[in-house]
PDB file of N, CA and C in Angstrom:
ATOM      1  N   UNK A   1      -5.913  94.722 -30.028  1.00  0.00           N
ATOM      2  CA  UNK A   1      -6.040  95.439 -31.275  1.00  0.00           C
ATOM      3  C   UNK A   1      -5.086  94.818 -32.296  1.00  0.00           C
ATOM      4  N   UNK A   2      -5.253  94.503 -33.127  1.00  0.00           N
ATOM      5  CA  UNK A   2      -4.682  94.332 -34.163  1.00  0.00           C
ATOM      6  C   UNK A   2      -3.912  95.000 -35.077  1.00  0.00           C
ATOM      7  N   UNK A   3      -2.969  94.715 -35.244  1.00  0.00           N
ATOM      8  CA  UNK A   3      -1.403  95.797 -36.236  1.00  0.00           C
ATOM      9  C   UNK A   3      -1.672  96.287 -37.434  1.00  0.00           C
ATOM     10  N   UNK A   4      -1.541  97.698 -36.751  1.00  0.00           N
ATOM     11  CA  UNK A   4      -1.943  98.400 -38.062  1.00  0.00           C
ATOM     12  C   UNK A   4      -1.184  98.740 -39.194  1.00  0.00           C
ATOM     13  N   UNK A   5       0.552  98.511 -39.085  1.00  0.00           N
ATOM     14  CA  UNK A   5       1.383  98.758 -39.703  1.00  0.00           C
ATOM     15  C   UNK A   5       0.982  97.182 -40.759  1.00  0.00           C
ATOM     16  N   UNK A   6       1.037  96.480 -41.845  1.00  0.00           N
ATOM     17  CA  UNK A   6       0.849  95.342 -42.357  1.00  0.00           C
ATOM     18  C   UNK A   6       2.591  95.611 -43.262  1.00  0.00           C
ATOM     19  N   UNK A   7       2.979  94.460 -43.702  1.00  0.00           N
ATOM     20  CA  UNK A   7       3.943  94.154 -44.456  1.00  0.00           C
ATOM     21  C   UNK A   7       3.811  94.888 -45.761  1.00  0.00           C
ATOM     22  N   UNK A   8       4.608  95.474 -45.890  1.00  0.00           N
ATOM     23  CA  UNK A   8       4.767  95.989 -47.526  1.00  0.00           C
ATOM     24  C   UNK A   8       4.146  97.738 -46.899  1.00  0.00           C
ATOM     25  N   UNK A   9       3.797  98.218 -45.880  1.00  0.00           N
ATOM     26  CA  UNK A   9       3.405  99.573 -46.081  1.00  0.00           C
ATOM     27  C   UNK A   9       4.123 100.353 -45.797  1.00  0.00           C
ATOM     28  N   UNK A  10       4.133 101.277 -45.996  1.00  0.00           N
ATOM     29  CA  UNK A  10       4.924 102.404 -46.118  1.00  0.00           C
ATOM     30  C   UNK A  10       5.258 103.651 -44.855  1.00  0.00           C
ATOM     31  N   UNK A  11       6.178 103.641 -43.763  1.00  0.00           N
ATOM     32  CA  UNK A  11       5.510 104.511 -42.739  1.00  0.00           C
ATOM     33  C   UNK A  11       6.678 105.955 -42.873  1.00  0.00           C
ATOM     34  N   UNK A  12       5.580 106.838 -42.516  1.00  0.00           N
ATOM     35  CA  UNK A  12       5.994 108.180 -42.926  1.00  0.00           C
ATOM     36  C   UNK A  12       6.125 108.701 -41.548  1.00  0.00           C
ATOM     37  N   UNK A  13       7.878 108.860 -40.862  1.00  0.00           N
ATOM     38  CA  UNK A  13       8.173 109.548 -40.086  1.00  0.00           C
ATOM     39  C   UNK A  13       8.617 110.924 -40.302  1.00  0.00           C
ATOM     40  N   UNK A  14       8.301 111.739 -39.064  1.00  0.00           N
ATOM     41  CA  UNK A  14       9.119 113.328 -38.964  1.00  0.00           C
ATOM     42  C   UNK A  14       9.969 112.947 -37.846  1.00  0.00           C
ATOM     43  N   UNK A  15      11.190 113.203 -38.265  1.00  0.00           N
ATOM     44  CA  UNK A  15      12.165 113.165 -36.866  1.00  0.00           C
ATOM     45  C   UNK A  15      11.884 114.140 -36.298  1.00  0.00           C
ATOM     46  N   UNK A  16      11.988 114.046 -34.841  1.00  0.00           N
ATOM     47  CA  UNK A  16      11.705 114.927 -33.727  1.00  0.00           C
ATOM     48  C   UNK A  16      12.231 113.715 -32.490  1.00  0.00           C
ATOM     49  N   UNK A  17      12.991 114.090 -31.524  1.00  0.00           N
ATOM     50  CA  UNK A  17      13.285 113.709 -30.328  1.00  0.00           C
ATOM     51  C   UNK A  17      12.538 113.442 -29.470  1.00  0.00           C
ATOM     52  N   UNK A  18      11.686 114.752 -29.092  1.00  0.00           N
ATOM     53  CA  UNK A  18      11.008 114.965 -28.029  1.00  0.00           C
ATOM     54  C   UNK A  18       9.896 114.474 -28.196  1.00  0.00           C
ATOM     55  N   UNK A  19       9.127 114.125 -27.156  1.00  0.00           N
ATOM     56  CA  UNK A  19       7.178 113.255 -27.353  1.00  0.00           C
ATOM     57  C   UNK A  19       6.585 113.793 -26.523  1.00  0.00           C
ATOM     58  N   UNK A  20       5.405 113.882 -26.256  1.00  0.00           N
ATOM     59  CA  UNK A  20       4.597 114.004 -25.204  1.00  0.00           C
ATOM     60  C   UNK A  20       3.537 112.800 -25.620  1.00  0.00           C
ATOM     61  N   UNK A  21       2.874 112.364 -24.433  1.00  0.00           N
ATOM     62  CA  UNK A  21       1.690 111.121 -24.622  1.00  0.00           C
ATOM     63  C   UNK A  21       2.269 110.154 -25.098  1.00  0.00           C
ATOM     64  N   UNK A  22       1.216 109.488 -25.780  1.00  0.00           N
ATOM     65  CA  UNK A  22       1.192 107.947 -25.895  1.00  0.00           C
ATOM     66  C   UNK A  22       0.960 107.297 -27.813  1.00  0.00           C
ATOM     67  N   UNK A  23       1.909 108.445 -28.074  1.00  0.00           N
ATOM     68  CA  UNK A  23       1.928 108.684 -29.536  1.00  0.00           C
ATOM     69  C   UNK A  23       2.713 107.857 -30.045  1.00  0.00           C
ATOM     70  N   UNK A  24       2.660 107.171 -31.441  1.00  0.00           N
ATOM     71  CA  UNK A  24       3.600 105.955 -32.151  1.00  0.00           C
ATOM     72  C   UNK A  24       4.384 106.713 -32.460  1.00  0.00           C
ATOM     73  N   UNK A  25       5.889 106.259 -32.181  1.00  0.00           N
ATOM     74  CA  UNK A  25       7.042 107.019 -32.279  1.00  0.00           C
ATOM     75  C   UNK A  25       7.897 105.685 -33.207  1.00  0.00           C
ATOM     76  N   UNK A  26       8.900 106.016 -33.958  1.00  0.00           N
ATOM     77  CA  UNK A  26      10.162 105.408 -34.516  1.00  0.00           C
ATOM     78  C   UNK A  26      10.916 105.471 -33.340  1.00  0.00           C
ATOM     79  N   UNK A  27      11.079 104.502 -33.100  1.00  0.00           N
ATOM     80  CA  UNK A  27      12.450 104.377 -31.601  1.00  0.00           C
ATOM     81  C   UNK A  27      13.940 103.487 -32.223  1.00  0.00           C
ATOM     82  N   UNK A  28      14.531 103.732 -31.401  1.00  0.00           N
ATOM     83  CA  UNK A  28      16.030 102.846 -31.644  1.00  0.00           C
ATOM     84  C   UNK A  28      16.533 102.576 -30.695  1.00  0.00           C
ATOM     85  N   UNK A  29      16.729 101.793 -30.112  1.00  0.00           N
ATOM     86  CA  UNK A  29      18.288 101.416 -28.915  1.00  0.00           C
ATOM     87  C   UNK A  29      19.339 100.453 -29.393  1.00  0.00           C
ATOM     88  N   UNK A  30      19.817  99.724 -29.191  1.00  0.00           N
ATOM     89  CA  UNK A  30      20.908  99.022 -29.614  1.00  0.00           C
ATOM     90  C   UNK A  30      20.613  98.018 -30.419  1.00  0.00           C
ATOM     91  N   UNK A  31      19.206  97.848 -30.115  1.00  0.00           N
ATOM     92  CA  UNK A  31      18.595  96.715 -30.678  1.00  0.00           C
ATOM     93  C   UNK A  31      18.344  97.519 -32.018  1.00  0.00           C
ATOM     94  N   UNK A  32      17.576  96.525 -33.117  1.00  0.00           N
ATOM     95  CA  UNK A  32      16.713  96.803 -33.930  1.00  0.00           C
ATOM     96  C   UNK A  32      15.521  97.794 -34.053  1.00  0.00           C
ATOM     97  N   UNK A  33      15.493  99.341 -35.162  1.00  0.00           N
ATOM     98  CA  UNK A  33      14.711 100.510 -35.134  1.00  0.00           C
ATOM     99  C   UNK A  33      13.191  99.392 -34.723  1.00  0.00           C
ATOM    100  N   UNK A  34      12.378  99.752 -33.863  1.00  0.00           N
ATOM    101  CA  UNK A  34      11.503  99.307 -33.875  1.00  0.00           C
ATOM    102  C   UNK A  34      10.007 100.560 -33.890  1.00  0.00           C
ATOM    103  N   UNK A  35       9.055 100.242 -34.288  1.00  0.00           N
ATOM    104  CA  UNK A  35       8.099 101.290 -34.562  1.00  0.00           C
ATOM    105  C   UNK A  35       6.974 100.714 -32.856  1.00  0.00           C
ATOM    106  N   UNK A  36       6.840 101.627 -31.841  1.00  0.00           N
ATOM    107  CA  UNK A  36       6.125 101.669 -30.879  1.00  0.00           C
ATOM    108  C   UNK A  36       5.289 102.766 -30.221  1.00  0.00           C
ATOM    109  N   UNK A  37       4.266 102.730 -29.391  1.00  0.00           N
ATOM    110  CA  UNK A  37       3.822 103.452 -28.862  1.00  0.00           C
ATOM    111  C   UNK A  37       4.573 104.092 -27.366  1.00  0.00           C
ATOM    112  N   UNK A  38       4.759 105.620 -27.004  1.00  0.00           N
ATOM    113  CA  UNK A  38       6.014 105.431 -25.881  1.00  0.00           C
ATOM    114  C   UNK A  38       4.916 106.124 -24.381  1.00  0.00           C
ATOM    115  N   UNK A  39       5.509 105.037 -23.587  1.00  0.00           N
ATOM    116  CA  UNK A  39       4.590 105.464 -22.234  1.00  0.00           C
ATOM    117  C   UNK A  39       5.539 106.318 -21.349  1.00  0.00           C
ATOM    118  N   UNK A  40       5.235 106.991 -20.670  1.00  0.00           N
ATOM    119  CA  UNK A  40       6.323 107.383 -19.331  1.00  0.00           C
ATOM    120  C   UNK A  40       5.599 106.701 -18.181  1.00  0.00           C
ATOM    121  N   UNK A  41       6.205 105.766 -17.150  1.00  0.00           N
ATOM    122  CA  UNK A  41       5.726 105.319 -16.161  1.00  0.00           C
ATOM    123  C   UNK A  41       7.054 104.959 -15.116  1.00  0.00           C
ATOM    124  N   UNK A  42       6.709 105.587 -14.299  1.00  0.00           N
ATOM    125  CA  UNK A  42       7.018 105.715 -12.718  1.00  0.00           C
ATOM    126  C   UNK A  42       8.796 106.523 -13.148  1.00  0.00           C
ATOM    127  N   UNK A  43       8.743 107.277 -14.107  1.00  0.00           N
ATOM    128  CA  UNK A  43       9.912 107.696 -14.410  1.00  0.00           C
ATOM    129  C   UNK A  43      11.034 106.941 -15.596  1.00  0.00           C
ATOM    130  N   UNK A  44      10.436 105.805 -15.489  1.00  0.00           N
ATOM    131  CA  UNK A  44      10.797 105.072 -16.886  1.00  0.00           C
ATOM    132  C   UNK A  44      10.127 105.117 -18.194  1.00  0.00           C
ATOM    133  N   UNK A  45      10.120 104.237 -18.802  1.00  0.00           N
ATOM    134  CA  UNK A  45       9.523 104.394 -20.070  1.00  0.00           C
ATOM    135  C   UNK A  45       9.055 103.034 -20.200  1.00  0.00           C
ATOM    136  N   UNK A  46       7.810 102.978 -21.156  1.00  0.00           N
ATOM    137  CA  UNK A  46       7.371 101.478 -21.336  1.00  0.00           C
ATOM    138  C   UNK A  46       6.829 101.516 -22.937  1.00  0.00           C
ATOM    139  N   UNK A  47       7.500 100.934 -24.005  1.00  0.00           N
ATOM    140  CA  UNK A  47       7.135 100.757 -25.365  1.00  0.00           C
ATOM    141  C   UNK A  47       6.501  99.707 -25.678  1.00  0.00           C
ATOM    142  N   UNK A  48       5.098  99.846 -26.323  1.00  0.00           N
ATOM    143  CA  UNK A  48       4.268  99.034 -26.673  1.00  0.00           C
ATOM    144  C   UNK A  48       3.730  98.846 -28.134  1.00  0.00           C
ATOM    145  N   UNK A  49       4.054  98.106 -28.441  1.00  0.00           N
ATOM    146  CA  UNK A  49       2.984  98.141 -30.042  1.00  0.00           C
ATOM    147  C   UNK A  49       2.129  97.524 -30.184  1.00  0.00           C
ATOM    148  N   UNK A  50       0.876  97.883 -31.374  1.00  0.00           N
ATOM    149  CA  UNK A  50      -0.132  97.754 -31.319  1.00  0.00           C
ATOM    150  C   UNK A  50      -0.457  95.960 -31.153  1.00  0.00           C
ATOM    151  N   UNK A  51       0.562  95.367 -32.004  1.00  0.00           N
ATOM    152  CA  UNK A  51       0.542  93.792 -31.915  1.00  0.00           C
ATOM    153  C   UNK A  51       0.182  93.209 -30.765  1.00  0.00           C
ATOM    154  N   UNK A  52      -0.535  92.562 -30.439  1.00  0.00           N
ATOM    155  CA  UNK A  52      -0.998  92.040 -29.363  1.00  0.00           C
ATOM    156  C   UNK A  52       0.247  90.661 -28.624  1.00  0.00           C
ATOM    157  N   UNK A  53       0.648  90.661 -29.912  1.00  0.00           N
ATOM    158  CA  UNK A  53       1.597  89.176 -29.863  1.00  0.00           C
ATOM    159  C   UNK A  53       2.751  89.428 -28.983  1.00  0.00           C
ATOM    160  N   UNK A  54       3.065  91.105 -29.290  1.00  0.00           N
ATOM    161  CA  UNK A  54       4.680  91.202 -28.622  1.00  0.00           C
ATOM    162  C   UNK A  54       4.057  91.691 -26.925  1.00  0.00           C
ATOM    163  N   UNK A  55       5.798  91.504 -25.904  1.00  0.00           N
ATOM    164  CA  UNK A  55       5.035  91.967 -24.754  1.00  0.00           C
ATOM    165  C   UNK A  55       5.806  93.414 -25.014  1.00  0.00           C
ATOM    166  N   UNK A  56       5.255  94.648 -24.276  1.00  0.00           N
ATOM    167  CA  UNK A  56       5.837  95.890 -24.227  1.00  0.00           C
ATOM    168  C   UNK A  56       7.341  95.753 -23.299  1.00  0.00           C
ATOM    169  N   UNK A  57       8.428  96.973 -24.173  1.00  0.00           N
ATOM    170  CA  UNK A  57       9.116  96.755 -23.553  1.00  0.00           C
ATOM    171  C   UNK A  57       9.340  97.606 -22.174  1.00  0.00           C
ATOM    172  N   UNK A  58       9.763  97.083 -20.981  1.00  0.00           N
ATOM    173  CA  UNK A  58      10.152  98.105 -20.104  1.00  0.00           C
ATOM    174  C   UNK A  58      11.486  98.882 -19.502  1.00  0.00           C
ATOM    175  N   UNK A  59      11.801  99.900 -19.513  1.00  0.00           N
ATOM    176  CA  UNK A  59      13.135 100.540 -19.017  1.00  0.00           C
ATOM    177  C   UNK A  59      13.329 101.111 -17.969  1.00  0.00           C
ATOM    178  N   UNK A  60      13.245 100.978 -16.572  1.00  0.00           N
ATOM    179  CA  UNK A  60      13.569 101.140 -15.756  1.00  0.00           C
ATOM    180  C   UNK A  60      14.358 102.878 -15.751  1.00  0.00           C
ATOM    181  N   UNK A  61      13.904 103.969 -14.600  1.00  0.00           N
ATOM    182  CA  UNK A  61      14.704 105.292 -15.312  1.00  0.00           C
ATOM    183  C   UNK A  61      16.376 105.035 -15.206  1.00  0.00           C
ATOM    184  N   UNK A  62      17.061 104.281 -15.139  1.00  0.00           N
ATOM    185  CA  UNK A  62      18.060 103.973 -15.073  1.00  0.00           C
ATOM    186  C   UNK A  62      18.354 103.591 -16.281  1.00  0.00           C
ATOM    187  N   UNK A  63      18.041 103.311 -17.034  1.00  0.00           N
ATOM    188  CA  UNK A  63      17.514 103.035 -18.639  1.00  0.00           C
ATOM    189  C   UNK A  63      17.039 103.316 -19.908  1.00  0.00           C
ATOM    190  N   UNK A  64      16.137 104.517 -18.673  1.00  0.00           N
ATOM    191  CA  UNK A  64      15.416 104.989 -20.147  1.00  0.00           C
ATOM    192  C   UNK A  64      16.225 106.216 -20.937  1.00  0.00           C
ATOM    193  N   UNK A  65      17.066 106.273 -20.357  1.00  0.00           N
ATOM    194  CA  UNK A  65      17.979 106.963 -21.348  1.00  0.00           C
ATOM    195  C   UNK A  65      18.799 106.465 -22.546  1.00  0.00           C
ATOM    196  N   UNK A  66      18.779 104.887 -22.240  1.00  0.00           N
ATOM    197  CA  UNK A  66      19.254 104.195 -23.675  1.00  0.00           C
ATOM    198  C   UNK A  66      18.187 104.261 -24.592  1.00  0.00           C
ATOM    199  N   UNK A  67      17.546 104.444 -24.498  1.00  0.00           N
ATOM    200  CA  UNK A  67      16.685 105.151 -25.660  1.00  0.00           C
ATOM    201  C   UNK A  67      16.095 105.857 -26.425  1.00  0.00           C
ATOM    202  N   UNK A  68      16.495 105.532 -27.405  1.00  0.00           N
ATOM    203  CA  UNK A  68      16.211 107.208 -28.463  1.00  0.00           C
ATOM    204  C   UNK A  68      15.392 107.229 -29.762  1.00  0.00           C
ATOM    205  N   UNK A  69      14.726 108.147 -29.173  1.00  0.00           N
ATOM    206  CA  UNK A  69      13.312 107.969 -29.857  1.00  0.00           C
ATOM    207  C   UNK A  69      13.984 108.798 -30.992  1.00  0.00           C
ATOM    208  N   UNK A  70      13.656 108.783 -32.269  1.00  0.00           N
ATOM    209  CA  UNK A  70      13.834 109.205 -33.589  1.00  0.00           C
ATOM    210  C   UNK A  70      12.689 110.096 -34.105  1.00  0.00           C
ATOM    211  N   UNK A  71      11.208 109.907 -34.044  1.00  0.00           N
ATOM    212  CA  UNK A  71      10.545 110.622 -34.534  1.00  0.00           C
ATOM    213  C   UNK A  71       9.285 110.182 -34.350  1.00  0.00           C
ATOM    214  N   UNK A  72       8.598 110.721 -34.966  1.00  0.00           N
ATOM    215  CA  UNK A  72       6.638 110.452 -34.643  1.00  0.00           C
ATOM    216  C   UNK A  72       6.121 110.612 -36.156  1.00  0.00           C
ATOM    217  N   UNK A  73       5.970 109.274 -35.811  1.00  0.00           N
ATOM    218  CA  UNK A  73       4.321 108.803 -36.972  1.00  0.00           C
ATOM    219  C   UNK A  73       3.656 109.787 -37.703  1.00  0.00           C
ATOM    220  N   UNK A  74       3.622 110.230 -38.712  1.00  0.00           N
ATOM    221  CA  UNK A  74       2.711 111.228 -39.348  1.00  0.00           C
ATOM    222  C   UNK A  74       1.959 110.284 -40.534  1.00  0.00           C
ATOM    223  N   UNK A  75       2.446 109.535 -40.995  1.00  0.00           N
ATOM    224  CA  UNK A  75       1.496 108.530 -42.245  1.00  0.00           C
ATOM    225  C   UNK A  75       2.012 107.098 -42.444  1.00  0.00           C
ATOM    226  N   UNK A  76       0.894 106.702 -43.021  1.00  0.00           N
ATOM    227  CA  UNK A  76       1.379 105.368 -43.416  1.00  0.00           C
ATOM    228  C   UNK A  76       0.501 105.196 -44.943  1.00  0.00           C
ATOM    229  N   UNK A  77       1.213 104.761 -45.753  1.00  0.00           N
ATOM    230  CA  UNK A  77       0.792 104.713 -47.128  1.00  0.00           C
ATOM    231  C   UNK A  77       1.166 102.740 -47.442  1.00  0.00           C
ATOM    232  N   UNK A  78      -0.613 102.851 -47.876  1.00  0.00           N
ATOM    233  CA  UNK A  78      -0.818 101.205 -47.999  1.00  0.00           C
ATOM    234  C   UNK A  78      -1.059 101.271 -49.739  1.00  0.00           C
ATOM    235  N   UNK A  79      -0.554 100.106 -50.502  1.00  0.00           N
ATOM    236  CA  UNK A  79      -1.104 100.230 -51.736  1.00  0.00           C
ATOM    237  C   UNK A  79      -2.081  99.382 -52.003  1.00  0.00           C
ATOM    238  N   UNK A  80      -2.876  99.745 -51.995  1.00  0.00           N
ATOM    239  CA  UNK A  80      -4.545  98.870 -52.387  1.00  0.00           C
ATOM    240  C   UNK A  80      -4.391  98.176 -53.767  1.00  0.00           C
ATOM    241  N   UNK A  81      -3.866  98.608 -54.593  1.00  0.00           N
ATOM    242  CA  UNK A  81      -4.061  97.452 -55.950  1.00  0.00           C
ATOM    243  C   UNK A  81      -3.532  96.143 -55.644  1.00  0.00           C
ATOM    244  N   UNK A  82      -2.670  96.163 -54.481  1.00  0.00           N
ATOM    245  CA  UNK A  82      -2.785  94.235 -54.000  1.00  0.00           C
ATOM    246  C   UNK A  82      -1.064  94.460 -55.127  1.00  0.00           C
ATOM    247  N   UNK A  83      -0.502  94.757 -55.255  1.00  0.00           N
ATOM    248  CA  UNK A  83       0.545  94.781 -56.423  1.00  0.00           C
ATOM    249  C   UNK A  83       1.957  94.814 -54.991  1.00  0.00           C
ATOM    250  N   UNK A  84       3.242  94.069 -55.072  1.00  0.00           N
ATOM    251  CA  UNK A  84       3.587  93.953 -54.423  1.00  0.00           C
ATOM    252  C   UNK A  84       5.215  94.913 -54.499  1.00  0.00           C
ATOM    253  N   UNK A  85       5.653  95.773 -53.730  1.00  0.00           N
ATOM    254  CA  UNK A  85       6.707  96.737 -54.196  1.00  0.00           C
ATOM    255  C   UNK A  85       8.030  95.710 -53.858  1.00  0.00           C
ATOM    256  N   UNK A  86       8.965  95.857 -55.152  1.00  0.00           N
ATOM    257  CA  UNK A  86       9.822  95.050 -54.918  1.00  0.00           C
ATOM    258  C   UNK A  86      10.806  95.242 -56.289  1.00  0.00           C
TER     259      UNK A  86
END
């Protein structure tokens, strides 16, 4: 699938901690806020985004507590006149 977030758009989070499913969440760990989809598997966690290019990341449950999810996806605002915000 191809990335639906594109350069220049706009994404509209609600902070909230908690997730259930396989919903695009704002995440953070030490690294760089990154925008992913969050899995629970075998007690860990596995973050994926839609980009085909990146590989998902995995956290081991020994791990998945370094990560902290920030909030869930509610919009994304694209500007169609092609006009570039800056």
């Amino acid at each position: 699938m191809a990335p639906v977030i594109l350069p220049d758009d706009l994404v509209m989070v609600r902070v909230q901690s908690r997730w259930r499913g396989a919903k695009s969440r704002w995440r953070s760990s030490t690294m760089m806020p990154r925008l992913k989809r969050v899995y629970e598997e075998a007690g860990g966690l596995v973050l994926k985004g839609d980009n085909p290019d990146f590989t998902p990341l995995r956290f081991f449950p020994s791990r998945a507590a370094d990560v902290k999810i920030l909030g869930k996806v509610v919009g994304v605002y694209r500007n169609l006149e092609g006009k570039r915000r800056g």
